[in-house]
N, C-alpha and C. Protein backbone atom coordinates (compact mmCIF):
# COMPACT_ATOMS: atom_id res chain seq x y z
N UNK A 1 0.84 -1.20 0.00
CA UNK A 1 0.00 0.00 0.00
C UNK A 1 0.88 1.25 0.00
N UNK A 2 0.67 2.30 -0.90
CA UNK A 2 1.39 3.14 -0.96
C UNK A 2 0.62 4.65 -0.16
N UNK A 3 -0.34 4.69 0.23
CA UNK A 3 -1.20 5.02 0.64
C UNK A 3 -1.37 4.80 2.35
N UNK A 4 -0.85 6.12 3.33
CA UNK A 4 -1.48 5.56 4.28
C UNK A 4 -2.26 6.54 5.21
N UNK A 5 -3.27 5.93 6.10
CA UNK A 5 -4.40 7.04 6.47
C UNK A 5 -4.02 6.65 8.09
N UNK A 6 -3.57 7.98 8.72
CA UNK A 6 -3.50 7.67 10.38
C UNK A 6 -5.19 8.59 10.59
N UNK A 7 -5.50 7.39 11.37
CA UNK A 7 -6.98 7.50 11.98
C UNK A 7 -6.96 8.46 13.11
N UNK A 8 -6.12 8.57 13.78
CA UNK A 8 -5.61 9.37 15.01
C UNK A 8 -5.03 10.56 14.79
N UNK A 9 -5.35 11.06 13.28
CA UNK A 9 -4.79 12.72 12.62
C UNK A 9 -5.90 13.65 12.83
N UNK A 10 -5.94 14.77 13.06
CA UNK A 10 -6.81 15.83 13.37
C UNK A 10 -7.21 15.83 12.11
N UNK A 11 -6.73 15.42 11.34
CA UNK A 11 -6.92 15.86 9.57
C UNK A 11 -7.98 14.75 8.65
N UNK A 12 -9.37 15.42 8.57
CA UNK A 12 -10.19 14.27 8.01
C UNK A 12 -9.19 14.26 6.54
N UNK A 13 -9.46 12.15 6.47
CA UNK A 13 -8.92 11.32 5.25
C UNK A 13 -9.12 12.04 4.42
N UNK A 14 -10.22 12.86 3.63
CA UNK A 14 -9.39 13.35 2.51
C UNK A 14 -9.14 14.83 2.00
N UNK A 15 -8.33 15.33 3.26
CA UNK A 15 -7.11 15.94 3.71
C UNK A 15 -5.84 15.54 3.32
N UNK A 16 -5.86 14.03 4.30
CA UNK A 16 -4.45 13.14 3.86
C UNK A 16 -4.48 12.47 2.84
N UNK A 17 -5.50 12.41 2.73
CA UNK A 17 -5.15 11.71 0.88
C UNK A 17 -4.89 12.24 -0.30
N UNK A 18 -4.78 14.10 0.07
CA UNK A 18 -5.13 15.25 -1.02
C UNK A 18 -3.55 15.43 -0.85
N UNK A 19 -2.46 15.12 0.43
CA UNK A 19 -1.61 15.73 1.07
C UNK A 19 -0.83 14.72 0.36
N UNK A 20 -1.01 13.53 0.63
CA UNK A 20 -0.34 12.65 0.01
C UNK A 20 -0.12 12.38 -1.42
N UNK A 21 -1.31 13.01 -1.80
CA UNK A 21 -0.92 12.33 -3.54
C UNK A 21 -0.03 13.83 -3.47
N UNK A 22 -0.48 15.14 -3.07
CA UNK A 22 0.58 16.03 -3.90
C UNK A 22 1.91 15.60 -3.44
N UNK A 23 2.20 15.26 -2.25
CA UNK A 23 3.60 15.17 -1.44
C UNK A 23 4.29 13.95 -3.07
N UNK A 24 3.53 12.70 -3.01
CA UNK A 24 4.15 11.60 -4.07
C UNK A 24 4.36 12.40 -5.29
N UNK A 25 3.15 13.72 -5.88
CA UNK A 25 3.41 14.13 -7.37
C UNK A 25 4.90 15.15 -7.03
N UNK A 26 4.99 15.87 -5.90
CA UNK A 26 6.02 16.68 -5.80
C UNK A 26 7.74 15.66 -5.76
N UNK A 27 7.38 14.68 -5.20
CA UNK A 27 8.60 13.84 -5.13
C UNK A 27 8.51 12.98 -6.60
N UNK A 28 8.15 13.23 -7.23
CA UNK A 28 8.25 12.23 -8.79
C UNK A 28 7.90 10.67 -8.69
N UNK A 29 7.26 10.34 -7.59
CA UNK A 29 6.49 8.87 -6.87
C UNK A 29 5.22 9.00 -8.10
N UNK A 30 4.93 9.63 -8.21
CA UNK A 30 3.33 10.22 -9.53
C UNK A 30 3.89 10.67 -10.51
N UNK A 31 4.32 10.46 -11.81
CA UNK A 31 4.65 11.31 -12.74
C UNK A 31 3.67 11.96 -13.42
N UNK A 32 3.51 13.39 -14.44
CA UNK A 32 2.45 13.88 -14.71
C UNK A 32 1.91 13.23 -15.92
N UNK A 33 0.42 12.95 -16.37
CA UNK A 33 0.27 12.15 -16.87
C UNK A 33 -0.38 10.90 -16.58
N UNK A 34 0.09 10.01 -15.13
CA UNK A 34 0.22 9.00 -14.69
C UNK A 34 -1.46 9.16 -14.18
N UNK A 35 -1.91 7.58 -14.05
CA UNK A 35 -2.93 7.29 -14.02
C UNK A 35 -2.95 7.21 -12.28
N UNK A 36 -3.98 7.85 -11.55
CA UNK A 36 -3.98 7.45 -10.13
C UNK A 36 -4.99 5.90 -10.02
N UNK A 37 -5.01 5.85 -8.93
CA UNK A 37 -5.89 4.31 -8.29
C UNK A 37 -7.43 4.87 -8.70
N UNK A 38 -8.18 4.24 -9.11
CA UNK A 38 -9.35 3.83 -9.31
C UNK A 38 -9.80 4.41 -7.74
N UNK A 39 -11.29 5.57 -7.76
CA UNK A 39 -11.72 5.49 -6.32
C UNK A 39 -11.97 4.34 -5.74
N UNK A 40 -12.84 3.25 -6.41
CA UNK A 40 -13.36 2.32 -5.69
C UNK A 40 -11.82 1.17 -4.92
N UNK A 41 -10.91 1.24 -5.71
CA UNK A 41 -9.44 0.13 -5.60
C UNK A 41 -9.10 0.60 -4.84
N UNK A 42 -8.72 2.24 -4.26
CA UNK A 42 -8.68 3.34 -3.26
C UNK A 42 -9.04 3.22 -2.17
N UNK A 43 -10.52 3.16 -2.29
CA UNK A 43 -11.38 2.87 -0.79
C UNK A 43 -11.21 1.26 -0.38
N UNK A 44 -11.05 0.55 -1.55
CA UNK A 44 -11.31 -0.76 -0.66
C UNK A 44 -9.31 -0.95 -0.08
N UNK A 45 -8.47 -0.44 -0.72
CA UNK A 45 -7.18 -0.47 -0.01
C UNK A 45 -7.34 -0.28 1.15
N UNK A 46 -7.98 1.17 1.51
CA UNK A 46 -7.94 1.70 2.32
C UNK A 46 -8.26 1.59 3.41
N UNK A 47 -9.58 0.71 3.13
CA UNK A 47 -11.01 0.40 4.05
C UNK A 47 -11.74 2.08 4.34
N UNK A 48 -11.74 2.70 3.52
CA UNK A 48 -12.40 3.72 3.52
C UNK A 48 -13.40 4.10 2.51
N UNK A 49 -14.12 4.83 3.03
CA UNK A 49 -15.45 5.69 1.86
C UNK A 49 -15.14 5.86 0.65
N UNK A 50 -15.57 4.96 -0.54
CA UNK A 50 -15.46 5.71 -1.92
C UNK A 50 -15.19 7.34 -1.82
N UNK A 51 -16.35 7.94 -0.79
CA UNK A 51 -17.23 9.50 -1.82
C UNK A 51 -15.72 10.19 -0.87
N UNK A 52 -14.79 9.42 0.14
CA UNK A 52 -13.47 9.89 0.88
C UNK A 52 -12.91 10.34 -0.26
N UNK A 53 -12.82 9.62 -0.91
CA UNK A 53 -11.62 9.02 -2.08
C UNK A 53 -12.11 10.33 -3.10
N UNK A 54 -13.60 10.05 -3.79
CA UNK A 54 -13.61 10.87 -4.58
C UNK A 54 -13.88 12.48 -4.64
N UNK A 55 -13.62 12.83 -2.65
CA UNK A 55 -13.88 14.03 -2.68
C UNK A 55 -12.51 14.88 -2.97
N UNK A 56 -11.46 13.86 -2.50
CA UNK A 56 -9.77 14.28 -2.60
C UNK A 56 -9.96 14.52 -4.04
N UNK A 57 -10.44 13.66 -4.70
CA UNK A 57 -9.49 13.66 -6.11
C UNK A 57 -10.65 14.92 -6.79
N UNK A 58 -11.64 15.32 -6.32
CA UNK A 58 -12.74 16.65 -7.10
C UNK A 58 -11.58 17.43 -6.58
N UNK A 59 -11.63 17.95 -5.25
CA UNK A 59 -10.68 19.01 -4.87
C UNK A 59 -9.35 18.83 -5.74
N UNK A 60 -8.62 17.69 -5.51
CA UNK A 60 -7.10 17.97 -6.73
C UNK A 60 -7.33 18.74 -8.18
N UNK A 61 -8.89 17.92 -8.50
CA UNK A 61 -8.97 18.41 -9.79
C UNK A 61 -9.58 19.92 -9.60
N UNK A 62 -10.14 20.44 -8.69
CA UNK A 62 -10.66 21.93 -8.73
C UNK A 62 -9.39 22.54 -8.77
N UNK A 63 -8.31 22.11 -7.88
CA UNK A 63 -7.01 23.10 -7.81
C UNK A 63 -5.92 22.68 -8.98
N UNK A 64 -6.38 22.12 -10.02
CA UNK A 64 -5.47 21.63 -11.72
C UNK A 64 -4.51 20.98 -10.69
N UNK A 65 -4.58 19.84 -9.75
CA UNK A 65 -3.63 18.51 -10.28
C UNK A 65 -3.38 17.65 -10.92
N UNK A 66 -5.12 17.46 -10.84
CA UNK A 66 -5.31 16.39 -11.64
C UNK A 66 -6.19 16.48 -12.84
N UNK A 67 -6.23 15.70 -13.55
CA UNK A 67 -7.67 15.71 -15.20
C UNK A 67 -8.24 14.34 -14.86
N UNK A 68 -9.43 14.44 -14.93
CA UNK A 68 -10.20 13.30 -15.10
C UNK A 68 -10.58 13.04 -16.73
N UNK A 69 -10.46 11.82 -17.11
CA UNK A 69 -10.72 11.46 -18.44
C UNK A 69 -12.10 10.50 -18.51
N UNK A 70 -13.36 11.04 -18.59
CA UNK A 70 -14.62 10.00 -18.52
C UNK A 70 -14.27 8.95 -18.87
N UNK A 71 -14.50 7.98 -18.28
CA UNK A 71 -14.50 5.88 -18.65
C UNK A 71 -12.75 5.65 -18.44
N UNK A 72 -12.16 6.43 -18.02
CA UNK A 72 -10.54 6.43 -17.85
C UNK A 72 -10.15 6.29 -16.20
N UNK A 73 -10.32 7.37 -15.80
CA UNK A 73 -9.94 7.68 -14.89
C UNK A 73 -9.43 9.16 -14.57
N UNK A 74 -8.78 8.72 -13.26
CA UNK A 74 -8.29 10.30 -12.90
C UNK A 74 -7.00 10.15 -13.15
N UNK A 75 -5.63 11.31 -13.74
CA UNK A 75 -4.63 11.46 -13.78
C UNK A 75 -4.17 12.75 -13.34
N UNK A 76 -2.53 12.49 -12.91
CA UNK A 76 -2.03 13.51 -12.66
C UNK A 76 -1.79 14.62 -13.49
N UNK A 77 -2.19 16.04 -13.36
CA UNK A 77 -1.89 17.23 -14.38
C UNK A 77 -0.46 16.94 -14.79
N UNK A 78 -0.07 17.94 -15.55
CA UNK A 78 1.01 18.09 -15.93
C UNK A 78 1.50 19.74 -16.48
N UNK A 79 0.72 20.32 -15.74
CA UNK A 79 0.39 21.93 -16.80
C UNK A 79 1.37 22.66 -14.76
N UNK A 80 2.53 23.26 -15.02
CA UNK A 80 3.58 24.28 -14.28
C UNK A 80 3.24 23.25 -12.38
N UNK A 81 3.20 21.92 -12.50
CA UNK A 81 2.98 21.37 -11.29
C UNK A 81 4.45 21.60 -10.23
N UNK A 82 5.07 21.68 -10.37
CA UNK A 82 6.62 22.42 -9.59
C UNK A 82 5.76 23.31 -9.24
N UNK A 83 5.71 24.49 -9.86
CA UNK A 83 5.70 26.06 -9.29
C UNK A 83 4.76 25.69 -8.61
N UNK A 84 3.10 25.01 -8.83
CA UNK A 84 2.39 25.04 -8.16
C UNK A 84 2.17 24.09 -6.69
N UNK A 85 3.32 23.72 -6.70
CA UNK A 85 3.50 22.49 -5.63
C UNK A 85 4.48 23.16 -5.03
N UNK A 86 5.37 23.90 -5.10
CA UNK A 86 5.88 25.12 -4.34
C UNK A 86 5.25 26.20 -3.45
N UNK A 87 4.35 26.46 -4.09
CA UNK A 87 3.42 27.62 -3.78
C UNK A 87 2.35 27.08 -2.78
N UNK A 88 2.34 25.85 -2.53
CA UNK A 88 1.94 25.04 -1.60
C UNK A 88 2.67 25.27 -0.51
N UNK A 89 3.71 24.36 -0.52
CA UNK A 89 4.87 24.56 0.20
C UNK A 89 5.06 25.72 0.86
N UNK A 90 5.16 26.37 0.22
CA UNK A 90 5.39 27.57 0.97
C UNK A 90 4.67 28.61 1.76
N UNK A 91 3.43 28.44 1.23
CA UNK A 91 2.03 28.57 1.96
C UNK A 91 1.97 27.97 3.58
N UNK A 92 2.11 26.36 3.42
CA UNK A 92 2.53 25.38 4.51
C UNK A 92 3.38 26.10 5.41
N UNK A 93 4.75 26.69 5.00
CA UNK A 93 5.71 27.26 5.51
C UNK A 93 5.18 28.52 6.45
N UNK A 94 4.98 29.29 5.66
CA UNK A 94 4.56 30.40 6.33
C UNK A 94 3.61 30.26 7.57
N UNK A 95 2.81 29.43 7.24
CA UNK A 95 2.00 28.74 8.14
C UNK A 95 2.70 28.17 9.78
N UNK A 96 3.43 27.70 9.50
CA UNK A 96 4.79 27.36 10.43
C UNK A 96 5.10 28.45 11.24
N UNK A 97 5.69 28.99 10.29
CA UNK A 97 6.47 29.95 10.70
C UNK A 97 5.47 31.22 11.86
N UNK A 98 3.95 31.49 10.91
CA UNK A 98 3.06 32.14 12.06
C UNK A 98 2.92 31.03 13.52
N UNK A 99 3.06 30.47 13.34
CA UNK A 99 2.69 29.74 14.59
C UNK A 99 3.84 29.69 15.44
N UNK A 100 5.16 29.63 14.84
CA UNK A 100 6.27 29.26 15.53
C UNK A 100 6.22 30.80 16.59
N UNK A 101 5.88 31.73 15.67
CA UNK A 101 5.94 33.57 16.05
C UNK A 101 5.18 33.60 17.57
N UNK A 102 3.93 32.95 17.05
CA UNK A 102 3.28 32.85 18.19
C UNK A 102 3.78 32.14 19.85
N UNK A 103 4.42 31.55 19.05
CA UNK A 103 4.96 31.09 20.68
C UNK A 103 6.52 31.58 21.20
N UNK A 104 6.43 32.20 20.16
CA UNK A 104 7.60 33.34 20.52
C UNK A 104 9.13 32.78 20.31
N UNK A 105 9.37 32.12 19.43
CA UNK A 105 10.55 31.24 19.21
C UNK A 105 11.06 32.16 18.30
N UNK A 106 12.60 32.69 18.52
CA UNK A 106 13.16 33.43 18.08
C UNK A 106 13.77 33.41 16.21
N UNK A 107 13.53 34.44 15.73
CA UNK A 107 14.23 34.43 14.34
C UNK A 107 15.04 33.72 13.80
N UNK A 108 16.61 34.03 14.94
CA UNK A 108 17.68 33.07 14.95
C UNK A 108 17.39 32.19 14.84
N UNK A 109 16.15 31.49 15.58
CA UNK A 109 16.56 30.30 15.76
C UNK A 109 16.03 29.55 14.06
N UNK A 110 14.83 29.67 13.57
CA UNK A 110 14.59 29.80 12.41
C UNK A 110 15.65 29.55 11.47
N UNK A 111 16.39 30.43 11.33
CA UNK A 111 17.52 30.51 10.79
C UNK A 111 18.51 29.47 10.69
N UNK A 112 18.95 29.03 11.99
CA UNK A 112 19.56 28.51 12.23
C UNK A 112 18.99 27.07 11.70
N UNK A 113 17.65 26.40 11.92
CA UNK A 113 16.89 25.46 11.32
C UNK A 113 17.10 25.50 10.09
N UNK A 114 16.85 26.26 9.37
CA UNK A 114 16.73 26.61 7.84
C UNK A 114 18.32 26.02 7.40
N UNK A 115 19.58 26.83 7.78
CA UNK A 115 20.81 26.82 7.42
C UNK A 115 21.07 24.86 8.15
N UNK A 116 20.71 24.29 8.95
CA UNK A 116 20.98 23.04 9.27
C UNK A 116 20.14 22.26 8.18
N UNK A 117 18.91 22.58 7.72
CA UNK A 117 18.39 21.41 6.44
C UNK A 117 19.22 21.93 5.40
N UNK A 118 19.60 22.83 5.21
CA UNK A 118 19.58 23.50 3.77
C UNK A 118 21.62 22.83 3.45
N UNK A 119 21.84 22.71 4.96
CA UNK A 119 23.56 22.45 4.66
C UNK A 119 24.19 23.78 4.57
N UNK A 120 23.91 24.94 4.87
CA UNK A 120 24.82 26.03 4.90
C UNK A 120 25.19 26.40 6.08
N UNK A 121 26.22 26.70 6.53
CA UNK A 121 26.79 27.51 7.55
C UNK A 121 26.55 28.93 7.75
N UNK A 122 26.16 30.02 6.39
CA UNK A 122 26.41 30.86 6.65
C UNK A 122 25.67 31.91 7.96
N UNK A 123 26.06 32.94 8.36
CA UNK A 123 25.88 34.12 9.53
C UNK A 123 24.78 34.69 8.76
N UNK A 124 23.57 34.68 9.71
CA UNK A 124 22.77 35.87 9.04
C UNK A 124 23.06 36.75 10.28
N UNK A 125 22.83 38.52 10.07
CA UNK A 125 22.93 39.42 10.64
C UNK A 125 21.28 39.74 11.37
């Protein structure tokens, strides 16, 4: 199963299932083009709700991830999915980052996070 749903997430399933296919299309696990799972093959993986399954994949397709092809299926877009899977990202980020503000965790330290994933050493002022 490539697919997995923690029951114990604040985040109704298809949340994580909307999170997951972009996270797999952003990591090249989905190429664009590529045919996703059948809702019904989906839900029964899953042991979850078809209308779970097919509410993720309306929303992907309202926000151009995906194209549905009648009697086909659903596939992954392929129309600027980087930039727009960035712009996610970074949305996410900011998101972080207000919250981190809120509890009052310093700039530096930010920084310092950032420069430890990123592999740089350098001094910010």
């Amino acid at each position: 199963a490539m697919f997995i749903i923690k029951p114990q997430s604040r985040l109704p399933i298809f949340e994580q299932l909307k999170a997951q296919i972009l996270e797999f299309i952003s990591l090249g696990i989905l190429a664009p083009n590529e045919k996703l799972p059948s809702v019904r093959s989906l839900a029964m993986e899953l042991s979850i709700n078809p209308n779970t399954v097919a509410k993720a994949y309306q929303e992907l397709e309202l926000q151009g991830y995906v194209y549905t092809v009648p009697g086909k299926g659903c596939f992954v877009g392929d129309n600027h999915l980087e930039d727009v899977i960035q712009q996610v990202k970074l949305k996410e980020f900011k998101e972080s980052v207000s919250d981190m503000k809120r509890h009052r965790i310093a700039k530096e330290r930010l920084y310092e996070a950032v420069d430890e994933i990123y592999g740089e050493g350098e001094n910010h002022d």
